[in-house]
Protein backbone atom coordinates (compact mmCIF):
# COMPACT_ATOMS: atom_id res chain seq x y z
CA UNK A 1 0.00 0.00 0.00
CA UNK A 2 1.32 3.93 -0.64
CA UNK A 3 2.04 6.41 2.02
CA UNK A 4 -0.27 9.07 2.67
CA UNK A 5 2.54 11.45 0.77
CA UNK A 6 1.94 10.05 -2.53
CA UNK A 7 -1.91 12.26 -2.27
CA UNK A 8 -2.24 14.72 -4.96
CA UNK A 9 -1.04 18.07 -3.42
CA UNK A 10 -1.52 17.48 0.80
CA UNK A 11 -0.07 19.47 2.67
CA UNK A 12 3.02 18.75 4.95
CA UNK A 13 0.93 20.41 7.77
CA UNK A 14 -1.99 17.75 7.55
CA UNK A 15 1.07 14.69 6.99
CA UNK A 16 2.83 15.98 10.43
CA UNK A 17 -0.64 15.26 11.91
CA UNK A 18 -1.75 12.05 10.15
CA UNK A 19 2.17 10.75 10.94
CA UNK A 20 0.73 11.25 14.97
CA UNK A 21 -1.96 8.42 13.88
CA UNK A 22 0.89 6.01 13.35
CA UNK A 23 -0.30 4.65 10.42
CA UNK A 24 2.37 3.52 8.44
CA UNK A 25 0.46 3.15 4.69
CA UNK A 26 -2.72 4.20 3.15
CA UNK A 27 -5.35 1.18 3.49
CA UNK A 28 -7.12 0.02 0.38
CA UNK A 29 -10.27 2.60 0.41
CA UNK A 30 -7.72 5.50 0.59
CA UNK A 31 -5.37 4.67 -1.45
CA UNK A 32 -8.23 4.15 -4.47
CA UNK A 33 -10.59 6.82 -3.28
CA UNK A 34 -8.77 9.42 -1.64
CA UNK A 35 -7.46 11.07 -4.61
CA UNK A 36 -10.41 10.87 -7.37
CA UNK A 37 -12.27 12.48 -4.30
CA UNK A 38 -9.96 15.32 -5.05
CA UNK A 39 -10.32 15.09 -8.44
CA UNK A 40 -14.20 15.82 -7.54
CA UNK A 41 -15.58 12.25 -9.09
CA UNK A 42 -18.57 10.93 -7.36
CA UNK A 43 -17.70 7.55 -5.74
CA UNK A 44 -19.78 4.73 -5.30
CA UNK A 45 -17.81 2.60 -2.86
CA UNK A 46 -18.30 -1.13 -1.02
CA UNK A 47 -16.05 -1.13 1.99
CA UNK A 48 -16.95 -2.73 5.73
CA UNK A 49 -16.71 -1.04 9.01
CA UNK A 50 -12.99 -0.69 9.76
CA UNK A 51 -11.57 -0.32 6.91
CA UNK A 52 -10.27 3.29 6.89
CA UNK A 53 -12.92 4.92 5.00
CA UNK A 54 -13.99 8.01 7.09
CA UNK A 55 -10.11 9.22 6.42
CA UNK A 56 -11.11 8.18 3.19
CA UNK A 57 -13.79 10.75 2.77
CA UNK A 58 -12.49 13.18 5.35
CA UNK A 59 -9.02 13.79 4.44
CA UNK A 60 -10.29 15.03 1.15
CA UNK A 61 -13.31 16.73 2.16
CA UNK A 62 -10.79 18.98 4.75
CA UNK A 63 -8.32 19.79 1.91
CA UNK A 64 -10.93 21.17 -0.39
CA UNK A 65 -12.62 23.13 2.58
CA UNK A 66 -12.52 26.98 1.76
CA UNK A 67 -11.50 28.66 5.08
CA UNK A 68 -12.93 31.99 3.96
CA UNK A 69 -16.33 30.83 3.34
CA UNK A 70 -18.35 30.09 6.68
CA UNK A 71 -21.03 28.08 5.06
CA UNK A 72 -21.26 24.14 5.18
CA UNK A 73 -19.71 22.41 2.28
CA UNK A 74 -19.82 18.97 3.33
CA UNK A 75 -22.27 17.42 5.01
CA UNK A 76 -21.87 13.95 6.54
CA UNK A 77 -25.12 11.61 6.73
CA UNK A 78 -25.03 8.75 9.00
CA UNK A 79 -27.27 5.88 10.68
CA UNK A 80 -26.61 6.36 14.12
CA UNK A 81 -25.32 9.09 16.50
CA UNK A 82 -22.99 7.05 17.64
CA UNK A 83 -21.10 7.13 14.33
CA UNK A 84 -21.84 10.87 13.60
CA UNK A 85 -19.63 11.84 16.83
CA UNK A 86 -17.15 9.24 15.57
CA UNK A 87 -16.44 10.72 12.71
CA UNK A 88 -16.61 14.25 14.01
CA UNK A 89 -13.77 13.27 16.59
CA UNK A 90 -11.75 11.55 13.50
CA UNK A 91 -12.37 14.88 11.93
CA UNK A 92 -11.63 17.34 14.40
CA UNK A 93 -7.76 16.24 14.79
CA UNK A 94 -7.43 15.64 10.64
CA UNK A 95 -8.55 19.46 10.58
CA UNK A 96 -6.46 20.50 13.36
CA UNK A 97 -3.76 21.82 10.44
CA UNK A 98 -6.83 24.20 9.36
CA UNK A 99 -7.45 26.74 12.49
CA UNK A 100 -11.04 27.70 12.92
CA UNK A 101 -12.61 24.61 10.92
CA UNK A 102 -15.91 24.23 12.76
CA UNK A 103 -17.59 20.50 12.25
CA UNK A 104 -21.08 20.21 13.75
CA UNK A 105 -22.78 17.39 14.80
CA UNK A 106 -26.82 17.27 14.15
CA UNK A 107 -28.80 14.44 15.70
CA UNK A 108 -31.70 13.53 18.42
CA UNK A 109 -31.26 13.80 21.59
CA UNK A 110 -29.56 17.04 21.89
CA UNK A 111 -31.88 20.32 21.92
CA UNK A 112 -32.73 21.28 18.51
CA UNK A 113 -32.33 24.72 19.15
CA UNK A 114 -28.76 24.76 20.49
CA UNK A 115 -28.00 23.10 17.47
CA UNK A 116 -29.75 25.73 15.50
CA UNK A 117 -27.71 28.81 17.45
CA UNK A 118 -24.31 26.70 16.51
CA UNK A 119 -25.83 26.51 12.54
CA UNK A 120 -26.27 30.34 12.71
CA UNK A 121 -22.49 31.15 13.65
CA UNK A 122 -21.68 29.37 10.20
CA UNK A 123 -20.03 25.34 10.18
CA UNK A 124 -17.93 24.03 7.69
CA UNK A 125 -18.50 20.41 7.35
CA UNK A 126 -21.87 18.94 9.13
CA UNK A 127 -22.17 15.04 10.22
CA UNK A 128 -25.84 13.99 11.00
CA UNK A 129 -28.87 11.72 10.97
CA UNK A 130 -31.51 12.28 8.26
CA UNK A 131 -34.41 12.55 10.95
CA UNK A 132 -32.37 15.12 12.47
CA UNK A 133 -30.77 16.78 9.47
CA UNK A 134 -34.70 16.66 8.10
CA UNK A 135 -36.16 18.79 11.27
CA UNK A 136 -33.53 21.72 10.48
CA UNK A 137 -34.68 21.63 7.34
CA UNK A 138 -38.26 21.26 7.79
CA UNK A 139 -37.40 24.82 10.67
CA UNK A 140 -35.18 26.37 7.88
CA UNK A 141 -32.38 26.50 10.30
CA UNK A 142 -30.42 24.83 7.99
CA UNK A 143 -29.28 25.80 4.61
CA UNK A 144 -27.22 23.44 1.99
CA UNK A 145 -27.13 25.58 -1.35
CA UNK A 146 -23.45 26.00 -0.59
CA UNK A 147 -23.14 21.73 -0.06
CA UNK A 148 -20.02 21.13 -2.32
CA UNK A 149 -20.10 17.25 -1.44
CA UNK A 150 -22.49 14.56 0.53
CA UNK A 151 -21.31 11.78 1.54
CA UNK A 152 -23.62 8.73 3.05
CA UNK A 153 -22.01 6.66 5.55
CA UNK A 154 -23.06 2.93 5.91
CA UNK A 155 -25.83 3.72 3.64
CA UNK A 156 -26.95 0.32 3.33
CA UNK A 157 -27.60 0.07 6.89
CA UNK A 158 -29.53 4.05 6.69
CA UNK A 159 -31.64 2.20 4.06
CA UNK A 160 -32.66 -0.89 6.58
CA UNK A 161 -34.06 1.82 9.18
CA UNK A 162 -35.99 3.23 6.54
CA UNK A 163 -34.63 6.33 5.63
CA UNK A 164 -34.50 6.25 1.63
CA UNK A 165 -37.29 9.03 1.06
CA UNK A 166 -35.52 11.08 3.57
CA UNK A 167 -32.19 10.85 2.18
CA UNK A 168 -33.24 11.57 -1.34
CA UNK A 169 -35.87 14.34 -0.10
CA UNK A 170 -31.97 15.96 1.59
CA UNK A 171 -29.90 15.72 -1.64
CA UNK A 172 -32.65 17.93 -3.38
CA UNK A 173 -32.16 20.49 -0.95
CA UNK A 174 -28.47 20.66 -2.39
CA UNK A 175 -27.01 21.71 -5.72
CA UNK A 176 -27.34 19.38 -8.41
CA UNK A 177 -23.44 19.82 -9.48
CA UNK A 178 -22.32 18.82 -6.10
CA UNK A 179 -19.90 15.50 -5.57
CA UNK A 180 -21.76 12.63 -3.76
CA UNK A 181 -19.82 9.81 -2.27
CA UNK A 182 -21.73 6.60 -1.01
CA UNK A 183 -20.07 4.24 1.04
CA UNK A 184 -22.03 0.66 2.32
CA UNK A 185 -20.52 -2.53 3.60
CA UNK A 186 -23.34 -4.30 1.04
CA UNK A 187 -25.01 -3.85 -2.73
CA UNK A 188 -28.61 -4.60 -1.72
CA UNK A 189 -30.78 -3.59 -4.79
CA UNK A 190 -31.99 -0.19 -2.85
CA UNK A 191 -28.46 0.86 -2.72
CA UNK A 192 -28.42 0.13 -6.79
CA UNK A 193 -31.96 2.55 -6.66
CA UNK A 194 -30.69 5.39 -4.20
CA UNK A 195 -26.98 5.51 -6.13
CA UNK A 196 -29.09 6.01 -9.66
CA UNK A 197 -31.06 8.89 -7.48
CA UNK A 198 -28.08 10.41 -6.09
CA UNK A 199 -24.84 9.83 -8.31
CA UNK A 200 -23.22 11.05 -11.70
CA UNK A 201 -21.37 8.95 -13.49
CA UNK A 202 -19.55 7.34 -9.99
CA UNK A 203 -16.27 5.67 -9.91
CA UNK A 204 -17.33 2.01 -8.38
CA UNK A 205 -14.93 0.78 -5.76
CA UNK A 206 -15.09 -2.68 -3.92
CA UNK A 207 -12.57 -3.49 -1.09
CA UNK A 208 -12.75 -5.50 2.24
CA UNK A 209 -15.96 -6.99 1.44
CA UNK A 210 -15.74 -10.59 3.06
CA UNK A 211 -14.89 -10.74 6.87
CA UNK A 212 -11.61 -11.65 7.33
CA UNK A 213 -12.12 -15.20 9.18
CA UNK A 214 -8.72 -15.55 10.09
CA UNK A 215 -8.50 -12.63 12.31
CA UNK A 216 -11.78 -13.17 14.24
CA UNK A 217 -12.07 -16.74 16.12
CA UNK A 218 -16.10 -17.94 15.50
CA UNK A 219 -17.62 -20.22 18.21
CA UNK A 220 -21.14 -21.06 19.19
CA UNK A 221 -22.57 -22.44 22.40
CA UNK A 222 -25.67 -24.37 22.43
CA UNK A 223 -27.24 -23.78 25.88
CA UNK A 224 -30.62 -23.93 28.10
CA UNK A 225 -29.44 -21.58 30.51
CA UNK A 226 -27.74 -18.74 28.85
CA UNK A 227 -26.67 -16.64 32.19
CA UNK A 228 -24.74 -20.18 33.65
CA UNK A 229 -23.21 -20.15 30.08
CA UNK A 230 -22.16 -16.53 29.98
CA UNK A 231 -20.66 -16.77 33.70
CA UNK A 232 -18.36 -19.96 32.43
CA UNK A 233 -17.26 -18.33 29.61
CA UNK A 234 -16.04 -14.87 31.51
CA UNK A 235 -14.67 -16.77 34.20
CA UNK A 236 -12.89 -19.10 31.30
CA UNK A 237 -12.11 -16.65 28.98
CA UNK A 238 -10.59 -13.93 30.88
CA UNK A 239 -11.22 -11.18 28.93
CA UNK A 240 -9.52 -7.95 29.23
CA UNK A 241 -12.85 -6.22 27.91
CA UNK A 242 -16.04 -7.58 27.00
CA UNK A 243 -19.08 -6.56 24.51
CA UNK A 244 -22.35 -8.40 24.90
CA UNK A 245 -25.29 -7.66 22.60
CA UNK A 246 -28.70 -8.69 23.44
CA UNK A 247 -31.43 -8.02 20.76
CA UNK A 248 -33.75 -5.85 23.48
CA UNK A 249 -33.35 -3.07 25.65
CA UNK A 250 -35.24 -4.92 28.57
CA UNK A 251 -32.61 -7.63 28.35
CA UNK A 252 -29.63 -4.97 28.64
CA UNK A 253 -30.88 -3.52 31.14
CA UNK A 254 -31.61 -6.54 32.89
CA UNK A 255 -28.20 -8.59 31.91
CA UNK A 256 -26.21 -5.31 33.40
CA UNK A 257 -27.90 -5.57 36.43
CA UNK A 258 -27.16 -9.24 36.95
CA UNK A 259 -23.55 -8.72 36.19
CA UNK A 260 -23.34 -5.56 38.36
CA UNK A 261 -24.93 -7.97 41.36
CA UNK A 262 -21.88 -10.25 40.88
CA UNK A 263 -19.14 -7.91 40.90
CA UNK A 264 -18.35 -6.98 37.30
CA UNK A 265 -17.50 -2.99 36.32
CA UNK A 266 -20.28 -3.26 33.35
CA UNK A 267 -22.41 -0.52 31.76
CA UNK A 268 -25.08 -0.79 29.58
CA UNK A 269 -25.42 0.98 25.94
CA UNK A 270 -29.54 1.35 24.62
CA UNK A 271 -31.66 3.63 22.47
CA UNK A 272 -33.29 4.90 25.74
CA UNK A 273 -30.50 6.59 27.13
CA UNK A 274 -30.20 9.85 26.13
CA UNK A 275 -27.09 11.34 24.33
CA UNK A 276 -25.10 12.51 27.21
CA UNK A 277 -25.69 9.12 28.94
CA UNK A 278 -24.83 6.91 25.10
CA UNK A 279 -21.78 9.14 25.24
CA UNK A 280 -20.13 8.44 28.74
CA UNK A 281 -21.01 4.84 28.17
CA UNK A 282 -18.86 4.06 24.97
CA UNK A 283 -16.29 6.57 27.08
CA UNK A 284 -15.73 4.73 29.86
CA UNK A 285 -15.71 1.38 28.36
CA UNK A 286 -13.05 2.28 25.94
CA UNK A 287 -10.62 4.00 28.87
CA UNK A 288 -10.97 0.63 31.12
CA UNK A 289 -13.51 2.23 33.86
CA UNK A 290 -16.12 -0.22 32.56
CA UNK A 291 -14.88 -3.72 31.20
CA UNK A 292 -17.91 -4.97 29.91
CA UNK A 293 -20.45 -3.24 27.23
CA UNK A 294 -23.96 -4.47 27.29
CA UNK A 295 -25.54 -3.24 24.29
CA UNK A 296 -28.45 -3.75 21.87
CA UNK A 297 -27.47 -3.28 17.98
CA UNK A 298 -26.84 0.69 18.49
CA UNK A 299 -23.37 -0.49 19.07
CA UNK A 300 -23.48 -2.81 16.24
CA UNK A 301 -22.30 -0.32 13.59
CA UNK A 302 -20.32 3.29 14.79
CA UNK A 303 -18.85 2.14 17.88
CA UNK A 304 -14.76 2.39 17.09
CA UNK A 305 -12.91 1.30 20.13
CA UNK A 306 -9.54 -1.06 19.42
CA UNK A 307 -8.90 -3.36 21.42
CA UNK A 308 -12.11 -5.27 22.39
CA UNK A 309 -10.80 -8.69 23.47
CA UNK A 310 -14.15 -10.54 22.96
CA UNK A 311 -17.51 -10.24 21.66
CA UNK A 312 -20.66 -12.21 23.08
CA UNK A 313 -23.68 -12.57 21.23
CA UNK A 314 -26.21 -12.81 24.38
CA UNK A 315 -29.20 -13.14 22.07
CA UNK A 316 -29.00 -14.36 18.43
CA UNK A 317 -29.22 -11.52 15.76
CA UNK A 318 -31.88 -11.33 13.69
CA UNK A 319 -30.06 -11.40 10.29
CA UNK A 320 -26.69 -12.22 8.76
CA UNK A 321 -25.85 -8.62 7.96
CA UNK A 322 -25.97 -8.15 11.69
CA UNK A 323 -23.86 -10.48 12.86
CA UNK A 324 -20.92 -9.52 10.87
CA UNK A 325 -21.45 -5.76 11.83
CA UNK A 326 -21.52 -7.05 15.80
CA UNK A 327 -18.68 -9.60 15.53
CA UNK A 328 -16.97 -6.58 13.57
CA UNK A 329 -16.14 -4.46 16.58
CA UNK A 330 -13.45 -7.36 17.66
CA UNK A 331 -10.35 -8.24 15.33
CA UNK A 332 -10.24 -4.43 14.20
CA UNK A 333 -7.16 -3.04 12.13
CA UNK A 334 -4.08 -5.79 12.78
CA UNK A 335 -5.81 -7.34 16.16
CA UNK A 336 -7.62 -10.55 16.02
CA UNK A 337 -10.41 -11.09 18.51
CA UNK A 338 -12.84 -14.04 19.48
CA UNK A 339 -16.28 -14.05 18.83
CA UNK A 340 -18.72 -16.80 21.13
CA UNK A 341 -22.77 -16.90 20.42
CA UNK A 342 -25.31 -19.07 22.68
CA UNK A 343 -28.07 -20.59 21.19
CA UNK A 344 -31.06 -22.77 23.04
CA UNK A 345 -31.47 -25.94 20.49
CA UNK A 346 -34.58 -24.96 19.60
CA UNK A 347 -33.16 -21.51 17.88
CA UNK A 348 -31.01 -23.97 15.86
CA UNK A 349 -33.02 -23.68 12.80
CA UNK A 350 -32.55 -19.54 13.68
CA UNK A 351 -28.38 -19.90 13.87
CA UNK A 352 -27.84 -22.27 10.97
CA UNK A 353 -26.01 -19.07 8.79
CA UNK A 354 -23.24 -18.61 11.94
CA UNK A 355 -22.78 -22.60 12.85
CA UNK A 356 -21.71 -22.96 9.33
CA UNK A 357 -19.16 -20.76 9.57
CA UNK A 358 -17.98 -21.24 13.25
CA UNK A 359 -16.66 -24.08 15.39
CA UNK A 360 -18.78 -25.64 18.11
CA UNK A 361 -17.49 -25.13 21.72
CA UNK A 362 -17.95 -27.56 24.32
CA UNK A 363 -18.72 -26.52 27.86
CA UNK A 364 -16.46 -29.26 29.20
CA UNK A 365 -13.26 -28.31 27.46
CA UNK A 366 -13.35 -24.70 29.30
CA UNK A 367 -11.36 -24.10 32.40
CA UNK A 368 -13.08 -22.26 34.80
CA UNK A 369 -11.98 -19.94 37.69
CA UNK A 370 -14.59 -19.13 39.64
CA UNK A 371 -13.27 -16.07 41.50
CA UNK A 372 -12.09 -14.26 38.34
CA UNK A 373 -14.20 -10.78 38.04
CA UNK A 374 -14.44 -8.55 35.39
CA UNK A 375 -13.72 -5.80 38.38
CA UNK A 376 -11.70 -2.49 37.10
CA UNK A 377 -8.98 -0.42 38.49
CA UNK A 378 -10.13 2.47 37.45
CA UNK A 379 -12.71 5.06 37.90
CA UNK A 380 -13.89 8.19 35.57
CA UNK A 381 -13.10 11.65 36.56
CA UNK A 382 -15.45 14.61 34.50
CA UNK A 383 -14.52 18.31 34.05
CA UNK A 384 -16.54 20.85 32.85
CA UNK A 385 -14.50 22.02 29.96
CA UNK A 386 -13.13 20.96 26.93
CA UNK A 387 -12.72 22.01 22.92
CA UNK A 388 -14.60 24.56 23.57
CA UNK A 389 -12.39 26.02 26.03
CA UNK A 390 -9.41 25.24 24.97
CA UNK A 391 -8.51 22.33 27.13
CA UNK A 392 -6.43 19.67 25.88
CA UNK A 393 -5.29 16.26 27.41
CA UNK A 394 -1.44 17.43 27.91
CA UNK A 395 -3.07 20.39 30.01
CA UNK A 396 -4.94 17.96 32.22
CA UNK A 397 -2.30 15.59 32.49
CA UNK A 398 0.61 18.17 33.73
CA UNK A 399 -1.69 20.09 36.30
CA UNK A 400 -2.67 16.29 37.71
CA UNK A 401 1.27 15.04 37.87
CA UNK A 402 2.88 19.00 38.29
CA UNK A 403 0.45 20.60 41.11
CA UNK A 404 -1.29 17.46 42.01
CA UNK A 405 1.92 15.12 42.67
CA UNK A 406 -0.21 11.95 40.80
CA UNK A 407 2.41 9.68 39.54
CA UNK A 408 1.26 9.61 35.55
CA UNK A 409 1.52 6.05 36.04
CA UNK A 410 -2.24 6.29 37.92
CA UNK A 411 -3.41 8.46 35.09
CA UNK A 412 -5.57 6.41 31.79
CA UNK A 413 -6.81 7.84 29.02
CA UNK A 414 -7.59 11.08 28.49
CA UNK A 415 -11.12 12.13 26.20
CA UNK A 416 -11.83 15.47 25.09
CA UNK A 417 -15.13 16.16 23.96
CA UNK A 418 -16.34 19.52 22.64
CA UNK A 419 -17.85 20.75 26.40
CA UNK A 420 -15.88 17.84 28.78
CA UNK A 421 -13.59 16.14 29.76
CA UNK A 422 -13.27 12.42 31.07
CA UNK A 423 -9.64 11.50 32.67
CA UNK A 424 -9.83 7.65 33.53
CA UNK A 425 -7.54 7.55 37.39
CA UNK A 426 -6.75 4.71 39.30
CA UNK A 427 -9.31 4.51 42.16
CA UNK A 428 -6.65 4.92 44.65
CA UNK A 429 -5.81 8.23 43.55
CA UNK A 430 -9.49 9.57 42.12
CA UNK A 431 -10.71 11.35 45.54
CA UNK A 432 -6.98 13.45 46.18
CA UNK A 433 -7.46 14.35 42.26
CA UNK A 434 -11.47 15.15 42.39
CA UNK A 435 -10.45 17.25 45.65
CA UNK A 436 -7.52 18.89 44.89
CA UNK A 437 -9.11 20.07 42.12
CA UNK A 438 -11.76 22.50 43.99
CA UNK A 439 -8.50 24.45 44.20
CA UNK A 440 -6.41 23.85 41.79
CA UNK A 441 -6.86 25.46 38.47
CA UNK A 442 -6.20 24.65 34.85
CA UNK A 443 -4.14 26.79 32.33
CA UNK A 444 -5.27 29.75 34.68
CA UNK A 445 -8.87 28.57 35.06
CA UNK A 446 -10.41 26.38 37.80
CA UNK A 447 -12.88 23.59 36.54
CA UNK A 448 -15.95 21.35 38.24
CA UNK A 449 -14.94 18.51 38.54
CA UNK A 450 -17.22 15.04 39.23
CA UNK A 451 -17.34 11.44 39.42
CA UNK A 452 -19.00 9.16 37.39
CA UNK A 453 -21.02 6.39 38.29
């Protein structure tokens, strides 16, 4: 694969930054899209979660941003909110070589009107869902007759929640000249439909389309009593983290609970929480203050967090298509990861499409230790700033080691969203840091600080 400095015309400025990624070459996806994206083409592309394509689309879409026109000239439409903020993180430190690039988010949960105040002060590039990108419209707080390009992110999966006559009824809003990009992990014929709706002449690219088998370990568990089965297998497996989707909101809820009872740092991930709450869960199960993830399929596609150890499929999915996007989140980039499923014998009719591909574990073959927890070290520590105010993590980090005395050793990972900031601390050291902090200021300011649950 090429370098990133074989791209038609980039910038040293955006390589210094991209170099900080440590990515050594260009994956497929960017190396065939990145620069007929420049060249404007449309691109019609089939590429699965993972494999580098919002650089794909974003790296060009920030080069061929106009600084000294405040108006949106990309906008971003995705399935899930999840994978809007993704991508808006991904994009925020591509664009950092651009000062003053503003990239808004625009989906539920969040007030519509703050959202509106944010369009008003001009955006450059805009990532959203179509129900919410749809309401600014339907308000006429949102403009696109300066879009230069749309892209559609997982579009097959936009299609399966229904959202074709939105999507289309959003592109006429837009100039018909624009460039339109559509990426989808699969070719159903409604993609075919909504790419003859959307696209001009597109360059068709196909990469990374069959799940690399090799990387992710596939075995099922036929069971009576899934919750005994589950317990064996942490207590066997030994994960370092853990994601376990159940098909229903009751049953995350419910399976959290039950692990919480028996000692295990777990959060749970549903469409009922609201966005702050979605948020601070995927947060604090990617720094280690949560090791396991109960989830229903809003984690399925959009959640990006390396290094998931293992992947448990509480409930069977529904579909095929599903499966692959939940086993997906394991085995990411050059990792490998193990995928286990249960299954009562009479859903075996329901599983036949993943026993054909995966082995068949035996219960009696695992070795159990029945005192291993899925208990963390650490604990989550908020602050009330963040982008917006300038903070960043090498800020946070010197005040906590300088004026604090916390050896950095105690200190995990550091996330910096656009109004907080979450600073995972060993929970030996979390109540000095939470109250030295009522008087200890930040770069000149003093902060809030809190603990999460």
């Amino acid at each position: 694969m090429a370098s990133f400095d074989t791209i038609t015309n980039i910038p040293k400025a955006l390589l210094d930054i991209i170099d900080t990624f440590n990515f050594s070459k260009m994956s497929e996806i960017q190396e065939k899209a990145i620069d007929p994206i420049l060249e404007g083409k449309d691109i019609l592309a089939q590429s699965k979660t993972g494999s580098g394509k919002t650089l794909a689309f974003g790296i060009p879409c920030i080069m061929r941003t106009d600084m000294s026109r405040n108006k949106p000239q990309t906008i971003i439409i995705t399935p899930t909110r999840e994978l809007a903020e993704q991508i808006a993180v991904e994009l925020r430190k591509v664009a950092a070589y651009k000062p003053n690039m503003k990239i808004l988010t625009l989906y539920g949960g969040v007030p519509l009107r703050a959202q509106a105040e944010s369009l008003a002060k001009g955006a450059h590039i805009l990532i959203g869902t179509p129900g919410r990108i749809q309401d600014h419209l339907a308000k006429e707080t949102l403009v696109l007759d300066s879009i230069k390009t749309l892209v559609l992110d997982e579009a097959d999966r936009m299609l399966d929640m229904g959202f074709y006559d939105e999507i289309v009824k959003i592109g006429s809003n837009m100039p018909k000249n624009r460039q339109t990009l559509l990426f989808s992990a699969t070719f159903p014929p409604k993609i075919e439909k909504l790419a003859k709706a959307l696209l001009k002449h597109p360059l068709n690219i196909k990469v990374d389309t069959v799940q690399e088998r090799t990387k992710i370990e596939e075995i099922v568990y036929e069971t009576s009593d899934k919750f005994k089965t589950l317990t064996a297998l942490i207590q066997s497996y030994k994960p370092g983290s853990l994601l376990i989707f159940c098909n229903t909101k009751a049953e995350v809820i419910s399976l959290t609970d039950k692990l919480h009872r028996r000692g295990h740092s777990v959060i749970d991930l549903h469409g009922d929480l609201d966005q702050r709450e979605r948020n601070e869960a995927v947060i604090v199960f990617s720094n280690g203050s949560k090791r396991i993830l109960v989830a229903t399929d809003v984690a399925s596609r959009g959640l990006d967090i390396k290094d998931i150890d293992l992947i448990i499929n509480y409930d069977l999915p529904f579909d095929k298509e599903v499966y692959t996007h939940r086993i997906g989140r394991t085995g990411r980039a050059d990792a490998t990861g193990t995928a286990l499923s249960l299954y009562d014998p009479k859903e075996s009719s329901k599983c036949a499409y993943i026993t054909s591909q995966a082995r068949t574990g035996q219960m009696k073959d695992l070795r159990i230790d029945a005192s291993f927890k899925m208990a963390s070290e650490y604990d989550t520590l908020c602050l009330n700033g963040g982008e917006k105010t300038k903070l960043r993590a090498g800020d946070i980090l010197g005040t906590l080691c300088k004026e604090i005395g916390i050896d950095s050793n105690m200190i995990g990972k550091i996330n910096i969203t656009e109004t907080k900031s979450y600073v995972a601390l060993h929970h030996t050291v979390i109540d000095k840091v939470f109250k030295a902090l009522k008087n200890t200021k930040i770069k000149k300011k003093r902060y809030v600080a809190w603990i999460l649950d």
